[in-house]
Protein backbone atom coordinates (compact mmCIF):
# COMPACT_ATOMS: atom_id res chain seq x y z
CA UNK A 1 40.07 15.94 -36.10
CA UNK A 2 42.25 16.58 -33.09
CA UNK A 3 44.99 19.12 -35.45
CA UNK A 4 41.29 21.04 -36.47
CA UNK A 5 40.00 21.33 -33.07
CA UNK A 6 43.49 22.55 -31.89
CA UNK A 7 43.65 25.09 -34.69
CA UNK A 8 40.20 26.81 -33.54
CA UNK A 9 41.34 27.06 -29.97
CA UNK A 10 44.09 28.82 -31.09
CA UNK A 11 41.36 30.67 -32.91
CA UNK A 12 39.83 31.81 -29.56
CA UNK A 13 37.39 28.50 -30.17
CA UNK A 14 36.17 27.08 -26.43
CA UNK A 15 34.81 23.31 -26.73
CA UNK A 16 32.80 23.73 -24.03
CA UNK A 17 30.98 20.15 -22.63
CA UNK A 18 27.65 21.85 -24.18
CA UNK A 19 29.53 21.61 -27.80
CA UNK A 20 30.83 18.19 -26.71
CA UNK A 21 27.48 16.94 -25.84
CA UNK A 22 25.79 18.46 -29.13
CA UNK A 23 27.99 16.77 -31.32
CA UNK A 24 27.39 13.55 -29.76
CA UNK A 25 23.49 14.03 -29.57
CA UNK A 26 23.47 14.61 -33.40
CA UNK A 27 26.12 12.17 -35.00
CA UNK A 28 24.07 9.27 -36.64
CA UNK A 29 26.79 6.75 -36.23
CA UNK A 30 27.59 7.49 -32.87
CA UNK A 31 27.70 3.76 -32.18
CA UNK A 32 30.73 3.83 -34.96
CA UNK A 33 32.74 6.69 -33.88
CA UNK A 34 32.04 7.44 -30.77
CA UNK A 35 35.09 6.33 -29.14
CA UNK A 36 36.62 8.18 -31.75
CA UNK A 37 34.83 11.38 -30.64
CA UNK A 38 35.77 10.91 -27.44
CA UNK A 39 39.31 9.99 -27.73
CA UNK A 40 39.86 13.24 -30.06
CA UNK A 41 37.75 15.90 -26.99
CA UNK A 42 39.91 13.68 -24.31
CA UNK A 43 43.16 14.64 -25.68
CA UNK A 44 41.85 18.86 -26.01
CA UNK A 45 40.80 18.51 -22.58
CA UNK A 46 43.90 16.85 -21.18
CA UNK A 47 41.05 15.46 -18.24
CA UNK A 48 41.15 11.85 -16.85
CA UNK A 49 38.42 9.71 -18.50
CA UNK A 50 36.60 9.29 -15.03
CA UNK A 51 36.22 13.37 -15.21
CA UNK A 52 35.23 13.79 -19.01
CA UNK A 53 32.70 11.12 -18.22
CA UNK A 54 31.43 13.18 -15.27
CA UNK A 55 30.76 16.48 -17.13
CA UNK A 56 29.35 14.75 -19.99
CA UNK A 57 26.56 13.09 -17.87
CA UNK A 58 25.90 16.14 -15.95
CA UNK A 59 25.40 18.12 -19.16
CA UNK A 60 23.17 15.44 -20.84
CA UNK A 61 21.21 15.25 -17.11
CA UNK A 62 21.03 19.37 -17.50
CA UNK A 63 19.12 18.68 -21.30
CA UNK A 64 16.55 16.39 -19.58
CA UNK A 65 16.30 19.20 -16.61
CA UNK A 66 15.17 21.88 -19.22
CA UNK A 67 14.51 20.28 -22.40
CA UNK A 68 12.26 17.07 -22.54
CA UNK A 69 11.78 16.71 -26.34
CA UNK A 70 15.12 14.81 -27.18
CA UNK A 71 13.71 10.69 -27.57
CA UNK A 72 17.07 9.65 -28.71
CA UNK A 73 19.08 10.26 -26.24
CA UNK A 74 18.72 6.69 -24.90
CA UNK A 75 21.27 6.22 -27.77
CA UNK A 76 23.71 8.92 -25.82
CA UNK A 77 23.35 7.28 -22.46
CA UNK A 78 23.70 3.92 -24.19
CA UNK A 79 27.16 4.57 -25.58
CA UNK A 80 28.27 6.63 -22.25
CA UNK A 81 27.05 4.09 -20.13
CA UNK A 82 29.35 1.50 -22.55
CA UNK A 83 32.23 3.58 -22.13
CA UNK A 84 32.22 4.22 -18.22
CA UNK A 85 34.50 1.06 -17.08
CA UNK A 86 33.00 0.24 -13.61
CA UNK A 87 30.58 1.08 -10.84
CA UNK A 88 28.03 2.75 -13.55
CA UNK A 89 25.21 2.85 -11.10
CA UNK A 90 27.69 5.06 -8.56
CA UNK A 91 29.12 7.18 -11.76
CA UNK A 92 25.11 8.23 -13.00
CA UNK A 93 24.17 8.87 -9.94
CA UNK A 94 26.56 11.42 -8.89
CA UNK A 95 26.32 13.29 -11.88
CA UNK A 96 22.11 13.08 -11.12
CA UNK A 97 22.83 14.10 -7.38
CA UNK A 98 25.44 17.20 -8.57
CA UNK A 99 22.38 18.53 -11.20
CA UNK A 100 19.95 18.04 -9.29
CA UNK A 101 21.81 20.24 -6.40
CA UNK A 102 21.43 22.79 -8.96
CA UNK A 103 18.10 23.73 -8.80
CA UNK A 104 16.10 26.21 -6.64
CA UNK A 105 12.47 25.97 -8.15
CA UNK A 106 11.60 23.25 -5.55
CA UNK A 107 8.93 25.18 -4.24
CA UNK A 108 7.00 25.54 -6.58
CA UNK A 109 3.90 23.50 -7.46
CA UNK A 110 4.38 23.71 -11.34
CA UNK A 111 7.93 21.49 -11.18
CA UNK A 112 8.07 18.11 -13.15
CA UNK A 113 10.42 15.57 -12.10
CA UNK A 114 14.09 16.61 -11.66
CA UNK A 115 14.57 15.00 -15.08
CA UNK A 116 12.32 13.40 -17.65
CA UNK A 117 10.08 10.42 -17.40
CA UNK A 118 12.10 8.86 -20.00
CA UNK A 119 15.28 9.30 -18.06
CA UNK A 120 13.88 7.24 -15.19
CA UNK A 121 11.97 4.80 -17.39
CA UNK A 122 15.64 4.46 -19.12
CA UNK A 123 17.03 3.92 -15.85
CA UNK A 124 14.59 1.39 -14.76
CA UNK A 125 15.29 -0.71 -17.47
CA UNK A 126 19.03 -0.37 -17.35
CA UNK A 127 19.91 -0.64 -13.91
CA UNK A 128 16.50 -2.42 -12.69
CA UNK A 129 14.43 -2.23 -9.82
CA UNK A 130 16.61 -3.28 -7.08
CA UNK A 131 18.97 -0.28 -7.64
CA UNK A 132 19.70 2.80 -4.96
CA UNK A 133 19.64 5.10 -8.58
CA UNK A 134 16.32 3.62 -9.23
CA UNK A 135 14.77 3.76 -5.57
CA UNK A 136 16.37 7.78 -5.63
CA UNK A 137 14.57 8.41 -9.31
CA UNK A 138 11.21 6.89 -8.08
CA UNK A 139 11.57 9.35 -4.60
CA UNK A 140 11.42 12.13 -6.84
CA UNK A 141 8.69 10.63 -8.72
CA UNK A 142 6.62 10.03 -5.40
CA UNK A 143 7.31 13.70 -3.72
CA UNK A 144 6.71 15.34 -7.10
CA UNK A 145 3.29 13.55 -7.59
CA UNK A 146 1.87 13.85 -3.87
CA UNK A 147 2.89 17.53 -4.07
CA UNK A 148 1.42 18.37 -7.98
CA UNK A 149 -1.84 16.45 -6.52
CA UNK A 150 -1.88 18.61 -2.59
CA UNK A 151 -2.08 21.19 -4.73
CA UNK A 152 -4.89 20.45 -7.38
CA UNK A 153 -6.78 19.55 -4.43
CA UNK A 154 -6.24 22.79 -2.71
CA UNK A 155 -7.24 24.56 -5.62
CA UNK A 156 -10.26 23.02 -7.08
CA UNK A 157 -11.26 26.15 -8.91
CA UNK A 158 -8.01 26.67 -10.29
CA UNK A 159 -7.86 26.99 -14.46
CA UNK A 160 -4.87 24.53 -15.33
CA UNK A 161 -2.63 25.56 -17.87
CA UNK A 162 -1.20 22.76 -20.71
CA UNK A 163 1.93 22.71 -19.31
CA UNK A 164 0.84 21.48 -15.86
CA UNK A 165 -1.46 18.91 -17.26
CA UNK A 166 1.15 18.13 -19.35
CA UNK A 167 3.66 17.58 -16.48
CA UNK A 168 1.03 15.91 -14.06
CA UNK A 169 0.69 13.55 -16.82
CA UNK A 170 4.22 12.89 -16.96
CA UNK A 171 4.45 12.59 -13.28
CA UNK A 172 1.45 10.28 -13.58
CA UNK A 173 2.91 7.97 -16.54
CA UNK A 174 6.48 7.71 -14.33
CA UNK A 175 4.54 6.89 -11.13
CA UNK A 176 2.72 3.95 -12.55
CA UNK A 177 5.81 2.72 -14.88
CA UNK A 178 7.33 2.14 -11.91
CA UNK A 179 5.15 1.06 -9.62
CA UNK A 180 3.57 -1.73 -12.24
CA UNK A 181 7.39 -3.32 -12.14
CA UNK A 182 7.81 -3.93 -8.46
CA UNK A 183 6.63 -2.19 -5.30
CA UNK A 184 8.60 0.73 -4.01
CA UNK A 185 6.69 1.80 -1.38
CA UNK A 186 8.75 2.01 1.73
CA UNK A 187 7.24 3.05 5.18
CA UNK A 188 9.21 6.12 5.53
CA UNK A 189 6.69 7.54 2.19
CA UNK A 190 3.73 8.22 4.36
CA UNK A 191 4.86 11.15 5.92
CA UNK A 192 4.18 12.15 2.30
CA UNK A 193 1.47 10.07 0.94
CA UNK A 194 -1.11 11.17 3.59
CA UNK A 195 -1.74 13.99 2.03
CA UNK A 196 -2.56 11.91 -1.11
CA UNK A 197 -5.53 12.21 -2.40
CA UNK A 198 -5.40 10.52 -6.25
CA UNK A 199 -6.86 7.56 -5.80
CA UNK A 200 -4.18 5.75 -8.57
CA UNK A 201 -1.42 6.52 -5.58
CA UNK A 202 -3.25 5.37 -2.57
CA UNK A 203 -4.64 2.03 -4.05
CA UNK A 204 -1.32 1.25 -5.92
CA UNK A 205 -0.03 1.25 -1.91
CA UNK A 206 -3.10 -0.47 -0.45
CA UNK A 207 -2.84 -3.68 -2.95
CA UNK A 208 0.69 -3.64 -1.37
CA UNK A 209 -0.16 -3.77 1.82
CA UNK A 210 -3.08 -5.98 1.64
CA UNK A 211 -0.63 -8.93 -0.26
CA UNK A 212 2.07 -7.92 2.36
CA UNK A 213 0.04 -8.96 5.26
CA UNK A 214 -2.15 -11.43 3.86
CA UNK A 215 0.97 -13.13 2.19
CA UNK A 216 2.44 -13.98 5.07
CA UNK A 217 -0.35 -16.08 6.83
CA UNK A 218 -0.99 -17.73 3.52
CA UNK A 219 2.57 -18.81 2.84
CA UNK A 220 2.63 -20.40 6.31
CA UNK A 221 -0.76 -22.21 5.81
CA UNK A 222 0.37 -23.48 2.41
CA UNK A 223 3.44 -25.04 3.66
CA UNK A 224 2.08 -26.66 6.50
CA UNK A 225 -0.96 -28.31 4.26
CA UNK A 226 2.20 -30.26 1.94
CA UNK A 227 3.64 -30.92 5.29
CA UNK A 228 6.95 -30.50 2.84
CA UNK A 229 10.16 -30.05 5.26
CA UNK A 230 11.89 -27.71 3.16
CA UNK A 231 9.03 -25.50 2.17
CA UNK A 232 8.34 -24.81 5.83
CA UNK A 233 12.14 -24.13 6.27
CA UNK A 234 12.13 -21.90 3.68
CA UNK A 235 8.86 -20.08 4.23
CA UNK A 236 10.35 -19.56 8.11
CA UNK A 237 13.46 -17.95 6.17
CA UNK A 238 11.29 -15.84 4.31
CA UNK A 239 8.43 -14.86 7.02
CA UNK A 240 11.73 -13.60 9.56
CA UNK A 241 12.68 -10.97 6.16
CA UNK A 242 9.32 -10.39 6.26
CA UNK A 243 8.21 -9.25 9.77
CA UNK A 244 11.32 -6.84 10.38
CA UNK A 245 9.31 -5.00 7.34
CA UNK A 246 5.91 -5.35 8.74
CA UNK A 247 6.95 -4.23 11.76
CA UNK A 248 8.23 -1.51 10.12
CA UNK A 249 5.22 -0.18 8.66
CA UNK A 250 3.00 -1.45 11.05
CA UNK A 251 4.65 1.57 13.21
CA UNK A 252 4.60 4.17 11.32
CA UNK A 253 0.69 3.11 10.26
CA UNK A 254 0.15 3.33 14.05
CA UNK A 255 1.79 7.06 14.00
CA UNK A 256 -0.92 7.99 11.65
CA UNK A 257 -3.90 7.20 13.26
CA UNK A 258 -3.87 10.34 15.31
CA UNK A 259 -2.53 12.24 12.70
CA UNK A 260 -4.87 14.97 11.77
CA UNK A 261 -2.72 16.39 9.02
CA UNK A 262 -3.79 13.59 6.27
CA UNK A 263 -6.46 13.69 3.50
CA UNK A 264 -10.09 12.61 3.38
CA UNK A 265 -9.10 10.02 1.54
CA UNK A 266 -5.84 8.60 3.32
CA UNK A 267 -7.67 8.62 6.11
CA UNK A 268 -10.17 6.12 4.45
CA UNK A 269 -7.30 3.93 3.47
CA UNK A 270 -5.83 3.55 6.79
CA UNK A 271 -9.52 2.38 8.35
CA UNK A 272 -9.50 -0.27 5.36
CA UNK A 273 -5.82 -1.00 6.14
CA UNK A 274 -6.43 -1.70 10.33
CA UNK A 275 -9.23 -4.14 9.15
CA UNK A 276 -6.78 -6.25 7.26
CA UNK A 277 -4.04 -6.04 9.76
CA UNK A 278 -6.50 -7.15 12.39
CA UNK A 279 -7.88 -9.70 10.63
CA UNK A 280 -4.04 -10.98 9.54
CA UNK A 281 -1.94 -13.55 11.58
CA UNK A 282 0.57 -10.46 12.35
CA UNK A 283 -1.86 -8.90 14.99
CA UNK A 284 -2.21 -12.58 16.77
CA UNK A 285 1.73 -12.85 16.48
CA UNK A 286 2.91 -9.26 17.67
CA UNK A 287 2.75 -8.04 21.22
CA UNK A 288 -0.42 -6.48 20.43
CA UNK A 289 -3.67 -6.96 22.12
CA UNK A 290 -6.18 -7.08 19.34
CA UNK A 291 -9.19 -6.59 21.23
CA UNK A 292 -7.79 -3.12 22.86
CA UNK A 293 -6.37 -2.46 19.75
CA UNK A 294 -10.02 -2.90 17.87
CA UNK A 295 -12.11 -0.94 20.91
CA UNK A 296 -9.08 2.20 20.25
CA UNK A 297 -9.31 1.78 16.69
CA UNK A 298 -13.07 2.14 16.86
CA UNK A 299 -12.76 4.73 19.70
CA UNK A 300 -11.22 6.78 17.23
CA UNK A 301 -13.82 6.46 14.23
CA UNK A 302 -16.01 7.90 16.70
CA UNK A 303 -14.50 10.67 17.81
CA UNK A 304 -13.76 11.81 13.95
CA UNK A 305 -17.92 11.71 12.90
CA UNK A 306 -18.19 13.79 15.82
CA UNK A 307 -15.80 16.04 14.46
């Protein structure tokens, strides 16, 4: 294979990555002779391993930027994933943050996700949840959905064409892939999500919320009930994790409540969500003085009927 490639070069015959990539997409029994394959375009190349592996991930990435219909390419990433030797999570997601430096459509309402939902639902399942690739892939997922949604809001009247449905849809089916696996939410998201208005997106971060404040008194009340030494040890373990992230978003909520830059309908969720921080053990445990903190929050209901 190697003397016949070397012949067509001297032919004038350029194995560019997109021929490389081509090949491997449509040999049957990659699994077989892929190493083969690769072994036979290293030694054309003359590139390290570490570099062949590079281009070949950006060029597979650049397929799932422009063309979503491949559904076998799991079998691609598979065997490249095999051959990469170490630190496969920091190897993908270079080649995802070089491709995805390559595009300047990121203003327009129309864009799906940097690459396809079956990309990210690959990389869910192959790297898991508590991955930095996976946290970056559902980002994308999050700021592409809030911003497909602004706009379908803005434009009520607007006739949608296929391909946006088609590419909400997608945006829709990644969003809830993920978020049915773990929670992703982080508090730095509502700058974003406040100008949410699909109901799907704000409940999916409400039922977080709710468990992560209710959780906590429970957990304590549980333990204390068995009176079992090592529960309560570990519960006081867990509940310190915990309120460094409550805190957290119990912030930036706060932020929010004079923000007048959200949605009709955030704005909904964040009256639900002071009523269950207020009525949670974090408001009696926090330098807060809930009975201010109710008269402002009310205070401010006011002020927005009169409005």
């Amino acid at each position: 294979m190697v003397n016949r490639l070397s012949e067509l070069i001297k032919l004038g015959f350029e194995l560019h990555y997109t021929v490389i990539v081509d090949t491997l997409l449509i040999e049957k029994r990659l699994v077989e002779v892929g190493n083969i394959l690769i072994k036979a375009f290293l030694q054309i190349k003359n590139e390290s391993m570490d570099e062949f592996l590079h281009k070949c991930l950006i060029e597979i990435l650049r397929i799932f930027r422009l063309d979503k219909r491949l559904k076998k390419t799991d079998v691609v990433l598979n065997f490249l994933y095999s051959v990469i030797e170490k630190d496969h999570e920091k190897v993908f997601l270079k080649a995802m943050e070089f491709e995805n430096r390559l595009d300047d459509n990121n203003d327009s309402p129309f864009m799906s996700l940097n690459f396809s939902a079956f990309y990210y639902s690959w990389i869910l399942n192959k790297f898991g949840a508590d991955t930095e690739i996976t946290k970056w892939c559902f980002n994308d997922i999050l700021e592409k959905i809030i911003k497909v949604d602004s706009f379908i809001k803005q434009n009520q009247h607007y006739v949608l064409s296929e391909q946006f449905e088609n590419n909400f849809k997608e945006l829709y089916d990644a969003f809830k892939n993920y978020t049915n696996t773990k929670n992703f939410f982080k508090p730095s998201h509502l700058k974003i999500i406040k100008q949410a208005t699909h109901i799907d997106i704000i409940d999916g971060l409400k039922q977080y919320l709710t468990k992560l404040f209710i959780q906590q008194s429970q957990d304590s009340v549980e333990c204390v009930n068995k009176m079992d030494i090592d529960n309560i040890s570990t519960s006081k373990h867990k509940r310190k994790r915990n309120d460094q992230e409550l805190n957290n978003w119990y912030n930036e909520l706060r932020k929010l409540r004079d923000d007048l830059d959200i949605s009709d309908e955030f704005r909904e969720f964040l009256e639900n969500i002071w009523e269950i921080i207020n009525d949670s053990d974090f408001v009696l445990n926090c330098d807060v003085d809930e009975i201010d903190f109710q008269r402002e929050s009310k205070r401010h209901k006011k002020s927005e009927k009169k409005e």
